[in-house]
C-alpha atoms as a PDB file:
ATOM      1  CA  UNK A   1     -56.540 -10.703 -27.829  1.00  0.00           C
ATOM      2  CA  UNK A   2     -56.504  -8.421 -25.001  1.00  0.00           C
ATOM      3  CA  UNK A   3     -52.893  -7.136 -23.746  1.00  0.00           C
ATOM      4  CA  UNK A   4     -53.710  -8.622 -20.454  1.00  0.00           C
ATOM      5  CA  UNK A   5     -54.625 -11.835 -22.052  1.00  0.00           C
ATOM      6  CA  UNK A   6     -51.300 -11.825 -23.298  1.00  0.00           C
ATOM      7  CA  UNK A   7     -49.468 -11.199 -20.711  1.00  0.00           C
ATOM      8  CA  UNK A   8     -51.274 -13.733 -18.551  1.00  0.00           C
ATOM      9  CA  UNK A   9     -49.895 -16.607 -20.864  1.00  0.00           C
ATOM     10  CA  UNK A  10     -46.673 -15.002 -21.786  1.00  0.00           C
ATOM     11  CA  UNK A  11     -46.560 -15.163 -17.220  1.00  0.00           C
ATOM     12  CA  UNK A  12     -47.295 -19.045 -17.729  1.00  0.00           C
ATOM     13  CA  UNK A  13     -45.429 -19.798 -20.590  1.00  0.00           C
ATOM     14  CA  UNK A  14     -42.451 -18.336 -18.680  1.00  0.00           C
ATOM     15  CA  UNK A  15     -43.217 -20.193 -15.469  1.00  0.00           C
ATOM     16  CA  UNK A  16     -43.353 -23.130 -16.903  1.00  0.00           C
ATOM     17  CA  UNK A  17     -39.866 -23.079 -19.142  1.00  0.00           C
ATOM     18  CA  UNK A  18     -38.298 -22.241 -15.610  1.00  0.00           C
ATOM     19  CA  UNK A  19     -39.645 -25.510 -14.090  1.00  0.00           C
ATOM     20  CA  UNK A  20     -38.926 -27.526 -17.377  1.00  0.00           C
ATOM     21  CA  UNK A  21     -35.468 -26.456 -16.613  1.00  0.00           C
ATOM     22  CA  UNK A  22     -34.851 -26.661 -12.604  1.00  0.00           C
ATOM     23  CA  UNK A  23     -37.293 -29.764 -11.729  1.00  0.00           C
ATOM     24  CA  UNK A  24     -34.563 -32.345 -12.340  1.00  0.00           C
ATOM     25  CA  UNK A  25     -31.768 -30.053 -11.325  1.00  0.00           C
ATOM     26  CA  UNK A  26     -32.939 -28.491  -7.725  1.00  0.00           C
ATOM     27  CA  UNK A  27     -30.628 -30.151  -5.319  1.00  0.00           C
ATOM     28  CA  UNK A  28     -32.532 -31.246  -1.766  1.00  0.00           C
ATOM     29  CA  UNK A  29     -31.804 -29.809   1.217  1.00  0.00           C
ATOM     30  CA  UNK A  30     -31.117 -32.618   3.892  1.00  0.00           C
ATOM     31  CA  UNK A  31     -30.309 -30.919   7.144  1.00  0.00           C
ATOM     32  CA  UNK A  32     -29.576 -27.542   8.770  1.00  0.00           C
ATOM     33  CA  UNK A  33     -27.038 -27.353  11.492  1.00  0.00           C
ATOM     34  CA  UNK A  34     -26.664 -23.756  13.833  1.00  0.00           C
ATOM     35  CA  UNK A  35     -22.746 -23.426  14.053  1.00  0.00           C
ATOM     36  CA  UNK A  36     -22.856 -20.119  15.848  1.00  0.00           C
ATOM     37  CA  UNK A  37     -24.890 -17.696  17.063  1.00  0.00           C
ATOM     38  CA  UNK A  38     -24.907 -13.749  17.374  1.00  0.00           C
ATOM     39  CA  UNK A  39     -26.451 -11.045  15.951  1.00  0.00           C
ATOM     40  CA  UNK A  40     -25.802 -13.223  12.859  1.00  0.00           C
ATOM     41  CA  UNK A  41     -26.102 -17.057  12.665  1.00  0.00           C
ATOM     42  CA  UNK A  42     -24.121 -19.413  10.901  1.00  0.00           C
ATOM     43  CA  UNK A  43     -25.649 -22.506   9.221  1.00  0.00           C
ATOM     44  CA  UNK A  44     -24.339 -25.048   7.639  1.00  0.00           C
ATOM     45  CA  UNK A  45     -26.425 -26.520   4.855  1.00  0.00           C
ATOM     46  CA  UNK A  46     -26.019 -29.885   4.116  1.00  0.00           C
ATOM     47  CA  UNK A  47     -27.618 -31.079  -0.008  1.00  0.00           C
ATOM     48  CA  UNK A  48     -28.283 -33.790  -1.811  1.00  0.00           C
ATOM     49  CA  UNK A  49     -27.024 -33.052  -5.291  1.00  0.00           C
ATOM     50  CA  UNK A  50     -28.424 -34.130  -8.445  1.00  0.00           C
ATOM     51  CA  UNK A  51     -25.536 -36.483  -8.971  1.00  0.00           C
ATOM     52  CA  UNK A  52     -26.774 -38.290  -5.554  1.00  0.00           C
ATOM     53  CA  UNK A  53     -23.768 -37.222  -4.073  1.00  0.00           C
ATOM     54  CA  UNK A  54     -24.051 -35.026  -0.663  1.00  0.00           C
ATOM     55  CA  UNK A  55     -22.620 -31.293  -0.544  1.00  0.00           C
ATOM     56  CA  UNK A  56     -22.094 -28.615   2.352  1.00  0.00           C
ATOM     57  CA  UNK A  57     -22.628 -24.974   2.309  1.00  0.00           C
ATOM     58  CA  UNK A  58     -22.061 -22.430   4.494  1.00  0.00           C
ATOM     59  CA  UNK A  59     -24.869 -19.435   5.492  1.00  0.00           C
ATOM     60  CA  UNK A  60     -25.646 -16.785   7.285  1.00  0.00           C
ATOM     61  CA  UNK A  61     -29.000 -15.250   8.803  1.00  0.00           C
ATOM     62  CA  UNK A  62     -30.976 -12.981  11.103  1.00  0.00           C
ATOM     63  CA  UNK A  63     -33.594 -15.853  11.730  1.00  0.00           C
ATOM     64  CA  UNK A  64     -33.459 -18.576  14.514  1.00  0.00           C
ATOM     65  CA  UNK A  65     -32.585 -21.910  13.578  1.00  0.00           C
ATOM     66  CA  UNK A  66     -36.390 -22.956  13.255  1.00  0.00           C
ATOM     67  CA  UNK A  67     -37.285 -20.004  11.517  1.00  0.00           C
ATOM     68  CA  UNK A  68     -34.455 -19.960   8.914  1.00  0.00           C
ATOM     69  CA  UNK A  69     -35.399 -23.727   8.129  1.00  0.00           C
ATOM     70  CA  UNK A  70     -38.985 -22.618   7.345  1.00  0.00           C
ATOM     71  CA  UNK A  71     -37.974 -20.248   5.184  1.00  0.00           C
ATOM     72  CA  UNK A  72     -35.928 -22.374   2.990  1.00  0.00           C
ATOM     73  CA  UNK A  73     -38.427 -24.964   2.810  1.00  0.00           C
ATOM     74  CA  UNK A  74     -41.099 -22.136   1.842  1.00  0.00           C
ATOM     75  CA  UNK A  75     -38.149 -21.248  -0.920  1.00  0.00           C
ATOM     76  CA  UNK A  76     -38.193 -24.380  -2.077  1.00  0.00           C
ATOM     77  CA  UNK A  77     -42.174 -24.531  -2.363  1.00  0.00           C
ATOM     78  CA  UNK A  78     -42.374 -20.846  -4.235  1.00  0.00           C
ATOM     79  CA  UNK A  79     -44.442 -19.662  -1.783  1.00  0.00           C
ATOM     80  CA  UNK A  80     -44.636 -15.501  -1.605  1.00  0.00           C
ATOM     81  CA  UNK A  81     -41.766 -13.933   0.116  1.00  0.00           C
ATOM     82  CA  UNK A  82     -41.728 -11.876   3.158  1.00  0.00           C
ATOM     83  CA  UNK A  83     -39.282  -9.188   3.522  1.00  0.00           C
ATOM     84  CA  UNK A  84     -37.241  -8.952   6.051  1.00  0.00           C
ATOM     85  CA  UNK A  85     -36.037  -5.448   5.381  1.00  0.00           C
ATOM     86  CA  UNK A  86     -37.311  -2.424   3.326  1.00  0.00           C
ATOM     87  CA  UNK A  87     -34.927  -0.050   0.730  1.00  0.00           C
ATOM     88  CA  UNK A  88     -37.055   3.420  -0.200  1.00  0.00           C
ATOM     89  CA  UNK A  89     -36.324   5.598  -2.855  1.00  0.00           C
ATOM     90  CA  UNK A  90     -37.615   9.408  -2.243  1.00  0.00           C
ATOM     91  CA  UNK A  91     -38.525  11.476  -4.489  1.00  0.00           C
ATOM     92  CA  UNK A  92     -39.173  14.810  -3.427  1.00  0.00           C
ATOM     93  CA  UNK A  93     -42.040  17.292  -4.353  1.00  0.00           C
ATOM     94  CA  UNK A  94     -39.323  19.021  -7.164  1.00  0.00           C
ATOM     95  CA  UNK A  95     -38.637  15.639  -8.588  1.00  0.00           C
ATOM     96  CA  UNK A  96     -35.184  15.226  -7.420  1.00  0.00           C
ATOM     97  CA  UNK A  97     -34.048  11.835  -5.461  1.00  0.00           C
ATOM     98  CA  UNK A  98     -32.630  11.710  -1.968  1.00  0.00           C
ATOM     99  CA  UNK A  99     -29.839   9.356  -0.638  1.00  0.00           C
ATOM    100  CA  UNK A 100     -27.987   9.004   2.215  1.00  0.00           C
ATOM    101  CA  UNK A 101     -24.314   8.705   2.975  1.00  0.00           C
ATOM    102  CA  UNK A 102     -23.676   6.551   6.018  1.00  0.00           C
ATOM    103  CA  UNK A 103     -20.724   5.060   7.583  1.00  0.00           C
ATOM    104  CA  UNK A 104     -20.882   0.718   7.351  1.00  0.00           C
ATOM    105  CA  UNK A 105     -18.825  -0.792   9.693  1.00  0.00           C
ATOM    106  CA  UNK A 106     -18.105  -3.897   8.182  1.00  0.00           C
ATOM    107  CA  UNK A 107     -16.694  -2.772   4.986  1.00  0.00           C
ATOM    108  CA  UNK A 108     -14.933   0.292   7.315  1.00  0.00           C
ATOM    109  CA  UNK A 109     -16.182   3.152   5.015  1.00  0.00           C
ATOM    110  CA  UNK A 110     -18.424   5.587   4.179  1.00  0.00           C
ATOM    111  CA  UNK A 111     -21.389   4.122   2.095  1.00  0.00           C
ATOM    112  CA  UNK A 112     -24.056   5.466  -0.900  1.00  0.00           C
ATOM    113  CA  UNK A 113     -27.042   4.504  -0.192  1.00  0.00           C
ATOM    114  CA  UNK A 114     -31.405   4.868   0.122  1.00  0.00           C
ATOM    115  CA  UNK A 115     -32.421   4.781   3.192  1.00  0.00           C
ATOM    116  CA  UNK A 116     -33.219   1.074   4.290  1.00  0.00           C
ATOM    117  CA  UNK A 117     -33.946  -0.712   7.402  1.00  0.00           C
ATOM    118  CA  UNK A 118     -35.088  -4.140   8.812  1.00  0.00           C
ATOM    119  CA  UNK A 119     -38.819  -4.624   9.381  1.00  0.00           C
ATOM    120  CA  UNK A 120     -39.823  -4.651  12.820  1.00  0.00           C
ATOM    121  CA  UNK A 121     -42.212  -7.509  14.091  1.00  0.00           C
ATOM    122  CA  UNK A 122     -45.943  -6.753  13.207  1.00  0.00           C
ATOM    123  CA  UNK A 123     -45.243  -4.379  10.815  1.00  0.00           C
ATOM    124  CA  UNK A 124     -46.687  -3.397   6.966  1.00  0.00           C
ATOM    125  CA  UNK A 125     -44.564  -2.347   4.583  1.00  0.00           C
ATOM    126  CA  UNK A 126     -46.115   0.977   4.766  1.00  0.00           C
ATOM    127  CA  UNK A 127     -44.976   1.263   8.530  1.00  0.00           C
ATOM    128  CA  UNK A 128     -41.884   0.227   8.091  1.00  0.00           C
ATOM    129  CA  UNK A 129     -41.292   2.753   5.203  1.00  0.00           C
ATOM    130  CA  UNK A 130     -42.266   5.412   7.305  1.00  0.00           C
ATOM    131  CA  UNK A 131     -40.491   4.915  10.637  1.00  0.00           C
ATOM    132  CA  UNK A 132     -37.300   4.802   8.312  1.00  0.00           C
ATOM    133  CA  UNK A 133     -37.683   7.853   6.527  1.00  0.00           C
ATOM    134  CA  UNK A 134     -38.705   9.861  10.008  1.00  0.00           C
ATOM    135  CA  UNK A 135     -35.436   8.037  11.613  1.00  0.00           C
ATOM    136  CA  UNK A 136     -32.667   8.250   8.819  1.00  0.00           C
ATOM    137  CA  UNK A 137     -34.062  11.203   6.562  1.00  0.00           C
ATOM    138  CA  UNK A 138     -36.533  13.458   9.003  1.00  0.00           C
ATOM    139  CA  UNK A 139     -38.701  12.971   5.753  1.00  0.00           C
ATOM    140  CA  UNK A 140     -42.606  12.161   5.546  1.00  0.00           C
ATOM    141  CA  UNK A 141     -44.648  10.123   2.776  1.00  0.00           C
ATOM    142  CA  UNK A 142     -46.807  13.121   1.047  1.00  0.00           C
ATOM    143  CA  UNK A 143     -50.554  13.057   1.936  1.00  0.00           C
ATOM    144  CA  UNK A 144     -51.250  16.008  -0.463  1.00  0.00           C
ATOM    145  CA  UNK A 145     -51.103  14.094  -3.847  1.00  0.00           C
ATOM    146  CA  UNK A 146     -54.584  12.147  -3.134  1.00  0.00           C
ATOM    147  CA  UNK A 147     -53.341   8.969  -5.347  1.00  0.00           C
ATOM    148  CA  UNK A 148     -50.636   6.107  -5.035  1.00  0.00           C
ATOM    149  CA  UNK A 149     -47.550   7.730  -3.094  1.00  0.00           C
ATOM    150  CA  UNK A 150     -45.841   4.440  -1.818  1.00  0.00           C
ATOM    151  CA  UNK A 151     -45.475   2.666  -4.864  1.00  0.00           C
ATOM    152  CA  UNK A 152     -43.004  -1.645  -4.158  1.00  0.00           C
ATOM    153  CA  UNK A 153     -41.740  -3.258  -6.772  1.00  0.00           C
ATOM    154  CA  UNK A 154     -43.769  -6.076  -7.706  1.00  0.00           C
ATOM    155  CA  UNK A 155     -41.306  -8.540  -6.536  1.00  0.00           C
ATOM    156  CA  UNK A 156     -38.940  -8.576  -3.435  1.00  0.00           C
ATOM    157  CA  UNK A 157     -35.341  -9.035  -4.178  1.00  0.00           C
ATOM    158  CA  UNK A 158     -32.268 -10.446  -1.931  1.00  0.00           C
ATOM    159  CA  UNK A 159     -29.506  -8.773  -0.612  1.00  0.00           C
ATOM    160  CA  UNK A 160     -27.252 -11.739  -1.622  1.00  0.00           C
ATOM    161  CA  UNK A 161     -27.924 -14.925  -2.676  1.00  0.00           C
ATOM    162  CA  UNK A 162     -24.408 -16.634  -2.038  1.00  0.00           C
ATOM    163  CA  UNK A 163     -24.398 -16.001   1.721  1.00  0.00           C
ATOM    164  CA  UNK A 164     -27.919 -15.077   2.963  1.00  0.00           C
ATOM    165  CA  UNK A 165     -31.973 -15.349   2.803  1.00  0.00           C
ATOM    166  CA  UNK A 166     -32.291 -12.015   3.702  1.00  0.00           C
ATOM    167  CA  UNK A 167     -35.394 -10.515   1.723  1.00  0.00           C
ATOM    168  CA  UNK A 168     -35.585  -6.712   0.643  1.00  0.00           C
ATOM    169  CA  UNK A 169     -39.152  -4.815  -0.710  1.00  0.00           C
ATOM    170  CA  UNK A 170     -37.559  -1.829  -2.611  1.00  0.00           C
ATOM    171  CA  UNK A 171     -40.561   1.092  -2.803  1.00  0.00           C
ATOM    172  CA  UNK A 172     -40.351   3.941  -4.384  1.00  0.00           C
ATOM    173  CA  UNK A 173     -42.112   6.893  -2.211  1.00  0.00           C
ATOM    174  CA  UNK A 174     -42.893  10.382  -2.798  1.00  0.00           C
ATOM    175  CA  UNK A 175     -42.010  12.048   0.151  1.00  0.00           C
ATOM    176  CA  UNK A 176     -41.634  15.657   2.033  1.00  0.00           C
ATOM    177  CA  UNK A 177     -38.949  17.521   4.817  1.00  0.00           C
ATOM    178  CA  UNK A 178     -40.851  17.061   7.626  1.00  0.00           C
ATOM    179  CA  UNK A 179     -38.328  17.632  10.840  1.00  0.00           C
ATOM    180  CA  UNK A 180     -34.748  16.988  12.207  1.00  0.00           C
ATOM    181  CA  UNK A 181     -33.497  12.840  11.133  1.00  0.00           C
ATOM    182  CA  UNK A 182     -33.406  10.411  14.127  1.00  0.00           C
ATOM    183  CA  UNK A 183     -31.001   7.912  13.875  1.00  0.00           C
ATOM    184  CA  UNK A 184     -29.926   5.155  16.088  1.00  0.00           C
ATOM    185  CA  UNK A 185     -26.760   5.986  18.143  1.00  0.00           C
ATOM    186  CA  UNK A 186     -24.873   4.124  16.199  1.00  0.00           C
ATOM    187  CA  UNK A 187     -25.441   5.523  12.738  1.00  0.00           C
ATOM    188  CA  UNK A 188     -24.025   7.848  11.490  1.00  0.00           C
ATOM    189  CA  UNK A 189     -25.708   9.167   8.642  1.00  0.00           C
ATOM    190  CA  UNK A 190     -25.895  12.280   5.913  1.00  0.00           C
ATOM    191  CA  UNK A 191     -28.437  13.064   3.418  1.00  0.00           C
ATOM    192  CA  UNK A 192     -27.952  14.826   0.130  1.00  0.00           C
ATOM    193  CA  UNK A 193     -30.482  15.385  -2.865  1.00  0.00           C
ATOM    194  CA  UNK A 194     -29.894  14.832  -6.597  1.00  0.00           C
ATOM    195  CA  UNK A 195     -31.702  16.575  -9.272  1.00  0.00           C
ATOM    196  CA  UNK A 196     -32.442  14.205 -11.843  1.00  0.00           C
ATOM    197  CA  UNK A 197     -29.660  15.715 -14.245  1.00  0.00           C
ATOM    198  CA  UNK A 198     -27.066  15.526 -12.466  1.00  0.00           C
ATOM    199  CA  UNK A 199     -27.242  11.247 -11.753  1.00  0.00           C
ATOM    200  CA  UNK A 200     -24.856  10.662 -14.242  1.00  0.00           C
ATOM    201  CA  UNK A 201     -22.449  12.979 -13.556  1.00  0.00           C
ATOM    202  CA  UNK A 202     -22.456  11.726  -9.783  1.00  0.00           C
ATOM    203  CA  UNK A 203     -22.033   8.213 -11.205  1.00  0.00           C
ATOM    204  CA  UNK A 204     -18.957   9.142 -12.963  1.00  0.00           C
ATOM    205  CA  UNK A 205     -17.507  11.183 -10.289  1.00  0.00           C
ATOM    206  CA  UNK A 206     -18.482   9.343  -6.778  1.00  0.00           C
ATOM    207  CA  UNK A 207     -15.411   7.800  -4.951  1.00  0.00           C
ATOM    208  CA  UNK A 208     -17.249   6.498  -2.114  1.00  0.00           C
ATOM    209  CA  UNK A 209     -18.599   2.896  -1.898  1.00  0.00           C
ATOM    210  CA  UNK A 210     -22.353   2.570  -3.521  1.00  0.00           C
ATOM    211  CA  UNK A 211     -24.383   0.011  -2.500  1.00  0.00           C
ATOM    212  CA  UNK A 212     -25.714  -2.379  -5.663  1.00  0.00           C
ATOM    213  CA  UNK A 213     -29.652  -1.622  -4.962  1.00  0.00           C
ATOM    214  CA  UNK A 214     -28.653   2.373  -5.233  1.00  0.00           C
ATOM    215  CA  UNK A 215     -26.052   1.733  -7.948  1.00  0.00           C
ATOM    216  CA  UNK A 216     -28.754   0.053 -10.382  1.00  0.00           C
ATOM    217  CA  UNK A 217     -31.520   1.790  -9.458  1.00  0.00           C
ATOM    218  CA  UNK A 218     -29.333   5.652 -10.258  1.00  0.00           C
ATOM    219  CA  UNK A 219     -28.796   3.603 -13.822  1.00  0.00           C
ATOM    220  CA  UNK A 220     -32.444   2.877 -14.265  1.00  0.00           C
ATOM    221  CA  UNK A 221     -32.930   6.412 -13.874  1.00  0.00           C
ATOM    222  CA  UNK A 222     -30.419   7.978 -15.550  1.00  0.00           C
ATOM    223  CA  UNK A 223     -31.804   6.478 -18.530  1.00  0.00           C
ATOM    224  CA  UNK A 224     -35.517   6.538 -18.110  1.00  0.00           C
ATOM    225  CA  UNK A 225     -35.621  10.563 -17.355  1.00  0.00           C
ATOM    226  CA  UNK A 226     -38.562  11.871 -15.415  1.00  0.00           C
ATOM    227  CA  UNK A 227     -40.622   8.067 -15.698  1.00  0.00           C
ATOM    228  CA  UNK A 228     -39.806   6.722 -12.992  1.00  0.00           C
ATOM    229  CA  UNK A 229     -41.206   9.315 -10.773  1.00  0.00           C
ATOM    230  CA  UNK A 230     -44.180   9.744 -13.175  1.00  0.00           C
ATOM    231  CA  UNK A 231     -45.290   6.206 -12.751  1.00  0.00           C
ATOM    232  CA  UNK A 232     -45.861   6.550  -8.814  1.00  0.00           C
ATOM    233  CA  UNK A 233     -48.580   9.507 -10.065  1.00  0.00           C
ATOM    234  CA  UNK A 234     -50.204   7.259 -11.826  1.00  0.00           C
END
C-alpha cells in the first residue's frame, strides 16, 4: 500500500469518527439578531439545543449582519474557509525568525507578535502577505530562491472560537530587508530578529504579552531546530 493510499483512508476514517460523534450533538442555529454596530458587531445567537430546549449566545464580528449569517451557515455545511486575516512568519536569508513588538490597545500593552493583518477585499493570500510585510516589517518575499517561498498551513485557524468567526491563514515566508516599515498611524510597531538558538531562552525570559499564534509557533520551533525553515525549501 502506497503511503498516500494510507493516508487517504486514515483522512476518511478520521472524518468520519468526527461526524459519528457531532451529527446528533450539533445544536441548530435558529436566528441571528445585530445588537450593535461599530467597528465590531455584536450578535446574539439564538440555538436549538440537542435537548430541544432553546439557548442564547453572545458574538462578535467584522462582517455585516448578512455576511456573518452566511458564514455560519457555510460553518455549519464544512464548506472551505476564507480568511479573513493573514499571520506570517519570516524567516530571513541567515535562518533566523523576525517578530514584531507592537503596542495593542485593548489589552493596554505592549504585544509579541508576527506580523499579521486583515485581508483587504479582492485580495490572494500572496497579496495580502506582502503588503503586510512592506507595511509592518519594510521586508520583501525572496525572489532569489527559484522554489516555494510562501509556504500556508494547510488549514486556516481562528483567532477565538468563544467570541468570534474571525479566520486566520498562518504562512510561513522566506523573506529579505527591503526598505524603511510603513505602518498605519496608529501602530506603533518594533521589529527584532531571533536566531534560532536563542527561542528558548527568549521564552523563558520575555515579560511582555505574547500573542498564542507566536507563543506556539516559537514552541514548535524550539523543538524542531532548523525544519521548519527547511521545509519551505522544499
Amino acid at each position: 500500500m502506497s503511503a498516500k493510499t494510507l493516508y487517504d483512508q486514515q483522512e476518511k476514517s478520521i472524518k468520519r469518527k468526527v461526524a459519528n460523534m457531532s451529527d446528533a450533538k450539533t445544536p441548530q442555529l435558529l436566528d441571528v439578531q445585530l445588537v450593535s454596530s461599530g467597528w465590531l458587531n455584536k450578535y446574539e445567537l439564538t440555538y436549538r439545543a440537542p435537548d430541544g430546549s432553546t439557548l442564547t449566545y453572545e458574538s462578535v464580528s467584522r462582517k455585516g449582519l448578512k455576511d456573518y449569517a452566511r458564514t455560519l451557515e457555510a460553518n455549519a455545511r464544512g464548506d472551505a474557509s476564507t480568511p479573513d486575516a493573514v499571520c506570517i512568519v519570516p524567516i530571513l536569508p541567515d535562518g533566523s525568525i523576525m517578530l514584531i513588538r507592537e503596542f495593542r490597545y485593548p489589552v493596554n500593552a505592549w504585544c509579541i507578535a508576527f506580523p499579521a493583518g486583515l485581508m483587504e477585499k479582492g485580495e490572494t493570500l500572496e497579496d495580502c502577505v506582502t503588503r503586510e510585510l512592506c507595511e509592518e516589517t519594510g521586508c520583501r518575499v525572496r525572489t532569489d530562491l527559484g522554489g516555494e517561498v510562501i509556504r500556508p498551513l494547510p488549514q486556516s485557524g481562528y483567532s477565538s472560537v468563544g467570541m468570534s468567526e474571525e479566520n486566520v491563514h498562518v504562512v510561513i515566508a522566506q523573506v529579505e530587508r527591503a526598505g524603511e516599515a510603513q505602518p498605519e498611524r496608529n501602530e506603533l510597531i518594533e521589529t527584532f530578529t531571533l536566531a534560532r538558538g536563542e527561542i528558548a531562552s527568549f521564552l523563558e525570559s520575555n515579560k511582555d504579552l505574547i500573542g498564542t499564534r507566536c507563543q506556539l509557533m516559537l514552541e514548535a520551533m524550539k523543538t524542531q531546530g532548523s525544519n521548519m525553515s527547511e521545509d519551505v525549501h522544499r
